[in-house]
N, C-alpha and C. Protein backbone atom coordinates (compact mmCIF):
# COMPACT_ATOMS: atom_id res chain seq x y z
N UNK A 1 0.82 -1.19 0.00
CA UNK A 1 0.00 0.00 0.00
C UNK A 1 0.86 1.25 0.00
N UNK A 2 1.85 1.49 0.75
CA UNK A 2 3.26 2.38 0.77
C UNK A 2 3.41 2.45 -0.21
N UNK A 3 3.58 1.97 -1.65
CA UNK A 3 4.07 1.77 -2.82
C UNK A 3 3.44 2.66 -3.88
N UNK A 4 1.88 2.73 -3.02
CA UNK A 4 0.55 3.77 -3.82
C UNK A 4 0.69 5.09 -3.24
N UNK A 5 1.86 5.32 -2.65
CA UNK A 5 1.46 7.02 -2.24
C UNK A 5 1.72 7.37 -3.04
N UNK A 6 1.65 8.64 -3.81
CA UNK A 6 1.78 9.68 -4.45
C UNK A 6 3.31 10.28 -4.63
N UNK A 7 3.43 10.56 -2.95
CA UNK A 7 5.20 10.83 -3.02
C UNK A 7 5.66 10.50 -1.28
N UNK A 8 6.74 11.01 -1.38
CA UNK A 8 7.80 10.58 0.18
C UNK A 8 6.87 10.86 1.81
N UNK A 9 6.73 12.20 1.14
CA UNK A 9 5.69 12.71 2.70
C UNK A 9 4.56 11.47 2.70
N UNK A 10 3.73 11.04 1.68
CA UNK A 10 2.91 10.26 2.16
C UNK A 10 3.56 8.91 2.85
N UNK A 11 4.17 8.66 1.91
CA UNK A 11 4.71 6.84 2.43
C UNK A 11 5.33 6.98 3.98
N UNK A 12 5.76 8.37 4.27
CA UNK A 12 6.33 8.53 5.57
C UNK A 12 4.91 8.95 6.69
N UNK A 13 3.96 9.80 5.90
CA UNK A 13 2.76 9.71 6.74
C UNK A 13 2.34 8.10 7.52
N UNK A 14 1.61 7.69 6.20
CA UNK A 14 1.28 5.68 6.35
C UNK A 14 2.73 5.13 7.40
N UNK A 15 4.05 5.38 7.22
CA UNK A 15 4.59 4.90 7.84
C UNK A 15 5.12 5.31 9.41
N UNK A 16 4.80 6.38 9.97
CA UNK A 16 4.95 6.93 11.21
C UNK A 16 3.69 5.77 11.85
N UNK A 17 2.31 6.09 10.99
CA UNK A 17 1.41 5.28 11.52
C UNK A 17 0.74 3.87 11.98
N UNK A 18 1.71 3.26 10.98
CA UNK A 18 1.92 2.28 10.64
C UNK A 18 2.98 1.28 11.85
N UNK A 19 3.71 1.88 11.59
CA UNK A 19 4.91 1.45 12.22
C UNK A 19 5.52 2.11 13.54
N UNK A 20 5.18 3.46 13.73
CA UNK A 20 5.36 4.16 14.81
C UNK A 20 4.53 4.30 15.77
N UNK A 21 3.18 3.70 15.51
CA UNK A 21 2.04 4.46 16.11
C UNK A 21 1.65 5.41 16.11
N UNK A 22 2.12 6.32 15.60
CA UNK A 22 2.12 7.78 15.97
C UNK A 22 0.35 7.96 16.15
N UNK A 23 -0.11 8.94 16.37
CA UNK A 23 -1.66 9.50 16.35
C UNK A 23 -1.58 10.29 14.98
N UNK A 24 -2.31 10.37 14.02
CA UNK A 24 -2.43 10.81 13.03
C UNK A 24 -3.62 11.56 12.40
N UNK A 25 -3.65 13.07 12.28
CA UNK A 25 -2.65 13.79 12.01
C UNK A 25 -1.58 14.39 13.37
N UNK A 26 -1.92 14.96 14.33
CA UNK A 26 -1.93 15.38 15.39
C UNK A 26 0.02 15.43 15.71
N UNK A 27 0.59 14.30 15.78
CA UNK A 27 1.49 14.02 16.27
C UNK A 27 2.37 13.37 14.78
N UNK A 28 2.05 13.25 14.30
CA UNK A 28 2.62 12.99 13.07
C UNK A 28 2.88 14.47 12.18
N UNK A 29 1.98 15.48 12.50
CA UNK A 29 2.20 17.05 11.85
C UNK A 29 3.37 18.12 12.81
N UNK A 30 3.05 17.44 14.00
CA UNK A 30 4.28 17.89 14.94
C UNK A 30 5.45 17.40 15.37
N UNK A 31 5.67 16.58 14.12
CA UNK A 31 7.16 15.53 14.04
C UNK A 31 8.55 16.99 13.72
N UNK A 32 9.28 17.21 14.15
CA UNK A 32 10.28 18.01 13.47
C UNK A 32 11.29 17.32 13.42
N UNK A 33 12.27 17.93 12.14
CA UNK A 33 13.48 17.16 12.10
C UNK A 33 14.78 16.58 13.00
N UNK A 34 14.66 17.91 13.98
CA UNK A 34 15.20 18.20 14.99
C UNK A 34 14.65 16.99 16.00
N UNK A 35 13.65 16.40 16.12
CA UNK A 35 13.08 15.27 17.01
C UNK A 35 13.39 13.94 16.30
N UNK A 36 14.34 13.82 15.34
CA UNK A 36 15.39 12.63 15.01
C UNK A 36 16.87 12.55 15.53
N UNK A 37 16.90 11.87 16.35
CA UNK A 37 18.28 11.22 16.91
C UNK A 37 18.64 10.13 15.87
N UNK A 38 19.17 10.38 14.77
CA UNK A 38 20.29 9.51 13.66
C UNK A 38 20.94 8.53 14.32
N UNK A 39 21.94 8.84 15.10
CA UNK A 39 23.06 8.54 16.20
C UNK A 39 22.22 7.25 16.82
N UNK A 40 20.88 7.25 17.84
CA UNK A 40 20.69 7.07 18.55
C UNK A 40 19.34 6.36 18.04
N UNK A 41 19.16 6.46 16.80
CA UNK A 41 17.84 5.35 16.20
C UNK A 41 16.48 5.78 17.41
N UNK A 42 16.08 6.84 17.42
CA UNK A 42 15.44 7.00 18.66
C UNK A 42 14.11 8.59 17.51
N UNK A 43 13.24 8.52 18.25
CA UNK A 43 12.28 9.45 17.43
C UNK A 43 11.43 10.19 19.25
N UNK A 44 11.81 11.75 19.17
CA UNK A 44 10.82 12.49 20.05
C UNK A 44 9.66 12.74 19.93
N UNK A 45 8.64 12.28 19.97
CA UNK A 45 7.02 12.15 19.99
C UNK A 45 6.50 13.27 20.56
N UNK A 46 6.10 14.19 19.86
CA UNK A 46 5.02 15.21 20.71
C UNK A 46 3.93 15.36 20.43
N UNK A 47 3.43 15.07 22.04
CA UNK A 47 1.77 14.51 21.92
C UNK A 47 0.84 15.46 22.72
N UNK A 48 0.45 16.35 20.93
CA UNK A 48 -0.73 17.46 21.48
C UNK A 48 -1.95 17.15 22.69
N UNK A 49 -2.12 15.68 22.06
CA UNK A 49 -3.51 15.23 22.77
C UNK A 49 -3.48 15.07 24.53
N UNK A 50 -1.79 14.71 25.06
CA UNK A 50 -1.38 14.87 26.23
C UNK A 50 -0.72 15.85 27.12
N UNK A 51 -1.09 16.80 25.83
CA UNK A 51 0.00 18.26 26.62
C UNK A 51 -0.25 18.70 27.89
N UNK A 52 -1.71 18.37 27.96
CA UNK A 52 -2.19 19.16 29.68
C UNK A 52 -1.69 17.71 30.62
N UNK A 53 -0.77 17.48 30.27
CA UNK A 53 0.11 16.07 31.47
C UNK A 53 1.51 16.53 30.64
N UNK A 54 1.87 16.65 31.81
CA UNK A 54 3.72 16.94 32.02
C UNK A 54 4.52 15.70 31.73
N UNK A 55 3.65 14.49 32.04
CA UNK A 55 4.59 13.47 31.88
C UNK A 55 4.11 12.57 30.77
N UNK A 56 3.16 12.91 30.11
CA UNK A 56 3.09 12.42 28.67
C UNK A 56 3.47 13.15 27.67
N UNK A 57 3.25 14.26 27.66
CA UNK A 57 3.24 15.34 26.41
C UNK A 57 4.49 15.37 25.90
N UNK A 58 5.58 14.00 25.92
CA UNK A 58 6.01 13.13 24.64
C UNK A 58 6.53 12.06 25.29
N UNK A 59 7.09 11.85 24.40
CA UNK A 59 7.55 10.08 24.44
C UNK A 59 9.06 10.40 23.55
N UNK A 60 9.45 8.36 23.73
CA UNK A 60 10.43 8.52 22.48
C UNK A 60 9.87 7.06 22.54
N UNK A 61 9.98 7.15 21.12
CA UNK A 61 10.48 5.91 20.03
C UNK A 61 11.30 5.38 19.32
N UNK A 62 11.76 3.86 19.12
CA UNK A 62 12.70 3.56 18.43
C UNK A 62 12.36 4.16 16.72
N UNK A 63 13.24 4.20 16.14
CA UNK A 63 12.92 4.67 15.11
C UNK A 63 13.43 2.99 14.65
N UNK A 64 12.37 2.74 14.41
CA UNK A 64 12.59 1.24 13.78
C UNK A 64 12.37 1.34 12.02
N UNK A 65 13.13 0.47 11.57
CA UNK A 65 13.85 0.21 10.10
C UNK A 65 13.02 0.58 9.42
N UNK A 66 11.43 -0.04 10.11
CA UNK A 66 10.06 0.19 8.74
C UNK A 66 10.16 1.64 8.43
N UNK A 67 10.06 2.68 9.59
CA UNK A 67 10.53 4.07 9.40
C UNK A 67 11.88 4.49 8.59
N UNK A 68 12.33 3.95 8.89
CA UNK A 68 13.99 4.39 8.31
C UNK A 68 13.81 4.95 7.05
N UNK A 69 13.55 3.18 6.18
CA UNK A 69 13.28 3.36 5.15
C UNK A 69 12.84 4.12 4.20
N UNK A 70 11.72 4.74 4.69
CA UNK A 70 11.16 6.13 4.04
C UNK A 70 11.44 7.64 4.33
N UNK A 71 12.15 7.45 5.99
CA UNK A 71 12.38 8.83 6.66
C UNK A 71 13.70 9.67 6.16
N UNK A 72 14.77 8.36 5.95
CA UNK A 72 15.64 8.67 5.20
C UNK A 72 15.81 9.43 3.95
N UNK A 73 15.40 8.99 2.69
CA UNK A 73 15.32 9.67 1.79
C UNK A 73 14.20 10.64 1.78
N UNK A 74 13.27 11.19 2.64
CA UNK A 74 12.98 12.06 2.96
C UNK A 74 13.57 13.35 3.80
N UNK A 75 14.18 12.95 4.41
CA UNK A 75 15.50 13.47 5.18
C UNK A 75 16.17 13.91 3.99
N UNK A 76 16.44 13.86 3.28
CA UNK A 76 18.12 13.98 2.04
C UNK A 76 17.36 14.84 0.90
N UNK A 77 15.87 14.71 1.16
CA UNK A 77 15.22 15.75 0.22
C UNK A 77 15.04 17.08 0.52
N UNK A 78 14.81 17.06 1.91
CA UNK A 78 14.17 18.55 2.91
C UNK A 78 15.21 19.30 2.33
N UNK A 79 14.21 20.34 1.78
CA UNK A 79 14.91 21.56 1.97
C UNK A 79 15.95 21.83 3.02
N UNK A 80 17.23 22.94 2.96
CA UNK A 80 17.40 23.17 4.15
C UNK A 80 17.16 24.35 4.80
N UNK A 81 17.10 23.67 6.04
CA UNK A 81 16.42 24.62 6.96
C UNK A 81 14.97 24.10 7.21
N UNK A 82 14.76 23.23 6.85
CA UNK A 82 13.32 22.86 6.89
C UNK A 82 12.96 22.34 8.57
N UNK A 83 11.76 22.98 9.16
CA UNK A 83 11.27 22.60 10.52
C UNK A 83 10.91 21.13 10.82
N UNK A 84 9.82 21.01 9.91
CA UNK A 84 8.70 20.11 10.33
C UNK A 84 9.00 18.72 9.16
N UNK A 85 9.05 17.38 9.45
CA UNK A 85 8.93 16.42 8.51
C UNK A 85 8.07 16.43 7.27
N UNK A 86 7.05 16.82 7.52
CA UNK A 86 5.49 16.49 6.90
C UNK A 86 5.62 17.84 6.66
N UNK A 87 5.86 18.85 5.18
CA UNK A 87 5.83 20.40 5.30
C UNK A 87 4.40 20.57 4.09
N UNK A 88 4.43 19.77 2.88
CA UNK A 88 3.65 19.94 1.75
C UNK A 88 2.66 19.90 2.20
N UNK A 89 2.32 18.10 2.84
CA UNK A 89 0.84 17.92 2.99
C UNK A 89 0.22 18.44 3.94
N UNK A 90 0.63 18.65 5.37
CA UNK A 90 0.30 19.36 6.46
C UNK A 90 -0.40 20.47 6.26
N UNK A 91 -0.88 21.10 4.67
CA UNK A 91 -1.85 21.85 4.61
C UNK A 91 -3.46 21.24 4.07
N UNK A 92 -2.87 20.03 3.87
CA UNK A 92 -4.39 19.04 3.57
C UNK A 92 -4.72 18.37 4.68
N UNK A 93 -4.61 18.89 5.88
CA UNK A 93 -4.93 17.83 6.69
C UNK A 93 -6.98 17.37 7.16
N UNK A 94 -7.62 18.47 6.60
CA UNK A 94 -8.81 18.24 6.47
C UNK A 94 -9.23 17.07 5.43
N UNK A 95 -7.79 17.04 4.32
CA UNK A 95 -8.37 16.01 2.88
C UNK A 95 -7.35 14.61 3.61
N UNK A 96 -7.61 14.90 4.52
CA UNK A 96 -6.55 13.32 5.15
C UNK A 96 -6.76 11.89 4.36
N UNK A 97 -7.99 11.80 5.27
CA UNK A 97 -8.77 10.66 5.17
C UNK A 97 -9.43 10.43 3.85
N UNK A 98 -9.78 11.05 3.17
CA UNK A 98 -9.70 10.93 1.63
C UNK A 98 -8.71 10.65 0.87
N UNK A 99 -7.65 11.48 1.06
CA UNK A 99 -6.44 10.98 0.18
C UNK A 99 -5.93 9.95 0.45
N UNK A 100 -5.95 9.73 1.86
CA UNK A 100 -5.85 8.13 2.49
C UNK A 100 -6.62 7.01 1.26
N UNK A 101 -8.11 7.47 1.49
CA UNK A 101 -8.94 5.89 1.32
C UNK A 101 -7.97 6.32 -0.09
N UNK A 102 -7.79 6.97 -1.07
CA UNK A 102 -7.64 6.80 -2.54
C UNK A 102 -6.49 5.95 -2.78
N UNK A 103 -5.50 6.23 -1.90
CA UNK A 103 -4.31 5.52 -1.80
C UNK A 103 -4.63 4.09 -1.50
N UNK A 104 -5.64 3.98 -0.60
CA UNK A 104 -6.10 2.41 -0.44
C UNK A 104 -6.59 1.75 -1.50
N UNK A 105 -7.88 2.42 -2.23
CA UNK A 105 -8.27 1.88 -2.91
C UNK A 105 -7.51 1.22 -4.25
N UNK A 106 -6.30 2.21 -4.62
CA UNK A 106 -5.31 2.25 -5.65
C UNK A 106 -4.24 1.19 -5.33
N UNK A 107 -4.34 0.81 -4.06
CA UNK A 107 -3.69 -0.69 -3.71
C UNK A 107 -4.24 -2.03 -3.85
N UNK A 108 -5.59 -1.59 -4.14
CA UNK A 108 -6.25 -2.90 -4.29
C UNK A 108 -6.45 -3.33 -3.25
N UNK A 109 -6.78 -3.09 -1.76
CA UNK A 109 -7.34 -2.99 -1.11
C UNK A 109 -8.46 -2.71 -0.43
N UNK A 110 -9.37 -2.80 0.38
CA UNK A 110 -10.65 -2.73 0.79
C UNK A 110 -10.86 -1.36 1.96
N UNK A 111 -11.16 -0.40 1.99
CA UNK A 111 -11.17 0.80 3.09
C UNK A 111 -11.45 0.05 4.30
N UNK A 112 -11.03 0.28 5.25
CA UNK A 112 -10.99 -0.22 5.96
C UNK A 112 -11.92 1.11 7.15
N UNK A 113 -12.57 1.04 8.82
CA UNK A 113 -13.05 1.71 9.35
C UNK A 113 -11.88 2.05 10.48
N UNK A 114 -11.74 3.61 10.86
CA UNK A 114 -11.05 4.07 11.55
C UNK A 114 -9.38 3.84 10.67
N UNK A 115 -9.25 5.07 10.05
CA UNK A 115 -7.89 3.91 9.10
C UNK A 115 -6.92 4.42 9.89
N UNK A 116 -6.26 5.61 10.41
CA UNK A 116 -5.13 6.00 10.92
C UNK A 116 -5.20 5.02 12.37
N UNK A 117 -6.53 5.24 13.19
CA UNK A 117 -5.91 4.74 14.21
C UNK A 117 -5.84 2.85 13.94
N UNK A 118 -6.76 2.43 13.36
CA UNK A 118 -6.60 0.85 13.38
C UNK A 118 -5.07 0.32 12.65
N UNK A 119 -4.30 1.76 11.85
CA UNK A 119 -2.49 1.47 11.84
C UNK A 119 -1.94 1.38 12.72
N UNK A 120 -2.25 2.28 13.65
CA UNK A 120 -1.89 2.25 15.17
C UNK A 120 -1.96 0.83 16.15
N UNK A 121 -2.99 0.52 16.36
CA UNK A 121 -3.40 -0.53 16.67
C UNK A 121 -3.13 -1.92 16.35
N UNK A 122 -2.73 -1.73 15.02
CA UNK A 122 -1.87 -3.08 14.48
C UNK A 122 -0.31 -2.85 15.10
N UNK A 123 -0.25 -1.86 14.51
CA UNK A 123 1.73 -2.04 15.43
C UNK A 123 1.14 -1.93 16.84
N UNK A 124 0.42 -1.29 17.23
CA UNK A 124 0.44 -1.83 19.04
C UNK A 124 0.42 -3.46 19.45
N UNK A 125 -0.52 -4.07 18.54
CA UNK A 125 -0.84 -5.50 18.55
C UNK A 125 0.58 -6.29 18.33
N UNK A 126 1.15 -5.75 17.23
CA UNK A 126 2.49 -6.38 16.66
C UNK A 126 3.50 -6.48 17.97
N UNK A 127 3.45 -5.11 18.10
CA UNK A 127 4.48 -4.86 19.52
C UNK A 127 4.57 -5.44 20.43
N UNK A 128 3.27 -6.22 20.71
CA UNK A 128 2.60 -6.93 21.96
C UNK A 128 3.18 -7.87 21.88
N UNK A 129 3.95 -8.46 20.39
CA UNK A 129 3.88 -10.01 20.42
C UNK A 129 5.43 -9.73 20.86
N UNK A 130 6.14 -8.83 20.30
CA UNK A 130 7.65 -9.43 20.85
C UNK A 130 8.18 -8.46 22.38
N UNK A 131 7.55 -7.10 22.49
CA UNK A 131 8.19 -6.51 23.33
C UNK A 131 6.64 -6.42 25.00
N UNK A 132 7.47 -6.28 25.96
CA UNK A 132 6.49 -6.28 27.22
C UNK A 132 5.92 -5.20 27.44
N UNK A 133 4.50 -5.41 27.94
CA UNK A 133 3.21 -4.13 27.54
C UNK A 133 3.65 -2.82 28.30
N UNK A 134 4.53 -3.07 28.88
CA UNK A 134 4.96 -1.35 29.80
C UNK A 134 5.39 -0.67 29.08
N UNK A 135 6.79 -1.33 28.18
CA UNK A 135 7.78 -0.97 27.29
C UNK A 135 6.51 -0.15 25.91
N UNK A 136 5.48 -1.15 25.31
CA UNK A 136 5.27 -0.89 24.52
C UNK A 136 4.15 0.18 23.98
N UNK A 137 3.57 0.07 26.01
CA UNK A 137 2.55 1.30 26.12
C UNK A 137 3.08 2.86 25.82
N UNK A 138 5.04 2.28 26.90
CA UNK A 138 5.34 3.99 26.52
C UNK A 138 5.49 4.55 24.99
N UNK A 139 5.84 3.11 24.43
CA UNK A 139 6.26 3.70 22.83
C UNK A 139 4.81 4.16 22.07
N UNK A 140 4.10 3.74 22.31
CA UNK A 140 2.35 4.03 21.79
C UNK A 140 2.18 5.07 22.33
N UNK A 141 2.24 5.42 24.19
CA UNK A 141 1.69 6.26 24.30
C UNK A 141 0.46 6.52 24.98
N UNK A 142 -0.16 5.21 25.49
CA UNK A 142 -1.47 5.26 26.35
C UNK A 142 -1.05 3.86 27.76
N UNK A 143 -2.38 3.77 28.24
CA UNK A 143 -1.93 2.47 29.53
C UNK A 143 -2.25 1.23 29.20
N UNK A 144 -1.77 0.46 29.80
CA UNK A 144 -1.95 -0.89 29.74
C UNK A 144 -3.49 -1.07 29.54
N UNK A 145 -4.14 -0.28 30.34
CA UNK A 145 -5.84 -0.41 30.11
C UNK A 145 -6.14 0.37 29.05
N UNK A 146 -6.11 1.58 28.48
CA UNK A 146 -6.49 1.75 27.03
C UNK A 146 -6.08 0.80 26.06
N UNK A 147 -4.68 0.48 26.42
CA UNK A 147 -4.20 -0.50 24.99
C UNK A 147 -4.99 -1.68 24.99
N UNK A 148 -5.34 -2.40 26.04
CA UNK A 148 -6.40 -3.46 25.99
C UNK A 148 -7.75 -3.49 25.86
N UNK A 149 -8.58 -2.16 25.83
CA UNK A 149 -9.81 -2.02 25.72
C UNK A 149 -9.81 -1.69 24.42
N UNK A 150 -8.80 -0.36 23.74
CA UNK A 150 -8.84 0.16 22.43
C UNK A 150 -8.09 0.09 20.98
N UNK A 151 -6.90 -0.92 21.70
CA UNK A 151 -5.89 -1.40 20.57
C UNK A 151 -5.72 -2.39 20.30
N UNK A 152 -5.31 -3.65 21.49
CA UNK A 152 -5.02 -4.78 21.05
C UNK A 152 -6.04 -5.50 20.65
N UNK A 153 -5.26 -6.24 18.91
CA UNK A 153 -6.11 -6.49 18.27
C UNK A 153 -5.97 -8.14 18.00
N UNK A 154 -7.93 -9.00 18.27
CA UNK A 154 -6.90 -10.57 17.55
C UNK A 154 -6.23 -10.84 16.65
N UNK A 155 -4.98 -11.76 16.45
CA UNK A 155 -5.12 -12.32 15.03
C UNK A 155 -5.58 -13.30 14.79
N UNK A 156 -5.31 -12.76 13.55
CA UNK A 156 -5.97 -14.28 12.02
C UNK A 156 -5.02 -14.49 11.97
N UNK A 157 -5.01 -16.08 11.86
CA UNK A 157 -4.18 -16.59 10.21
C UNK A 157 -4.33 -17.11 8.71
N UNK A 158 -3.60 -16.22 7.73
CA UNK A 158 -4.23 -16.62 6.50
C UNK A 158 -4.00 -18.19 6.33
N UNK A 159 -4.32 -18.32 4.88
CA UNK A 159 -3.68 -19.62 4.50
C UNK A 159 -2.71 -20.02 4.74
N UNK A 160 -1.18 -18.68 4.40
CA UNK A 160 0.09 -18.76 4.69
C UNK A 160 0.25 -18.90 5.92
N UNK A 161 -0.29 -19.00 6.63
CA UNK A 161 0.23 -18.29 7.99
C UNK A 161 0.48 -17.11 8.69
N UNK A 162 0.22 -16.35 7.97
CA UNK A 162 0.36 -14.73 8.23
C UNK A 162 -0.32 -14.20 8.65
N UNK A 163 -0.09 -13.19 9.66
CA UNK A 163 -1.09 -12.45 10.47
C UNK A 163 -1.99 -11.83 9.60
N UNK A 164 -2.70 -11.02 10.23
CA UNK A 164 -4.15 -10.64 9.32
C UNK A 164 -4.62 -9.66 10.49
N UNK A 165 -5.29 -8.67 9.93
CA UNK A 165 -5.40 -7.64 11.01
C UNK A 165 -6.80 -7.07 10.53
């Protein structure tokens, strides 16, 4: 589906969400470049939705490979001097979820309900399977009891064996 964006900012949108959890748009529009540790494979999370708490209003994340991949050569494109990761689209953020489903549909895929956060929710689920729920709440970003009432998700297995979400 990454493959159907349009250009870099998107595949890095889908992939903050995807793979980072991030909250989307929210925390994904308040990514700055400056909140990448290179060195340190590590990503500063700032989370509008927790600002009125001192001890959420961010996080860090691994900046894991699925990110890399796209953040990188997005990185090597920015203008310089550039603030914010996300600079083009961050003025469509009302046409989100539209430009989203189009990208879905153009994958040959089925729209799915709640699409940013149920990305979320799959890497929370994913996370669940190899890393321990304290570790993986801080990288998400909520508690052990939201993540179990609002994220973790069953799996399927296909034919192959492959998860299914």
């Amino acid at each position: 589906m990454i493959d159907q964006c349009p250009d870099l900012e998107w595949k890095v949108i889908v992939a903050l969400a995807r793979y980072g959890g991030l909250r989307t748009p929210s925390e994904t529009f308040a990514l700055r470049w400056e909140d990448i540790n290179w060195e340190r494979s590590t990503i500063l999370i700032h989370c509008p939705k927790m600002e009125h708490n001192e001890n959420f209003s961010t996080r860090i994340i691994p900046l894991f490979p699925e990110i890399k991949t796209y953040l990188l050569p997005l990185f090597n494109e920015a203008e310089e001097g550039s603030e914010y990761v996300i600079t083009h689209n961050r003025h469509h953020s009302k046409n989100l979820r539209t430009r989203f489903e189009k990208i879905i549909k153009r994958a040959g895929v089925k729209v799915w309900p709640k699409l940013f956060h149920n990305l979320r929710a799959s890497r929370e689920t994913e996370l669940m399977r190899k890393y321990d729920l304290k570790t993986v709440c801080q990288w998400i970003g909520n508690s052990p009891e939201i993540a179990a009432r609002h994220y973790a998700m069953s799996q399927d297995l296909n034919a192959a064996g492959c998860m299914t979400f």
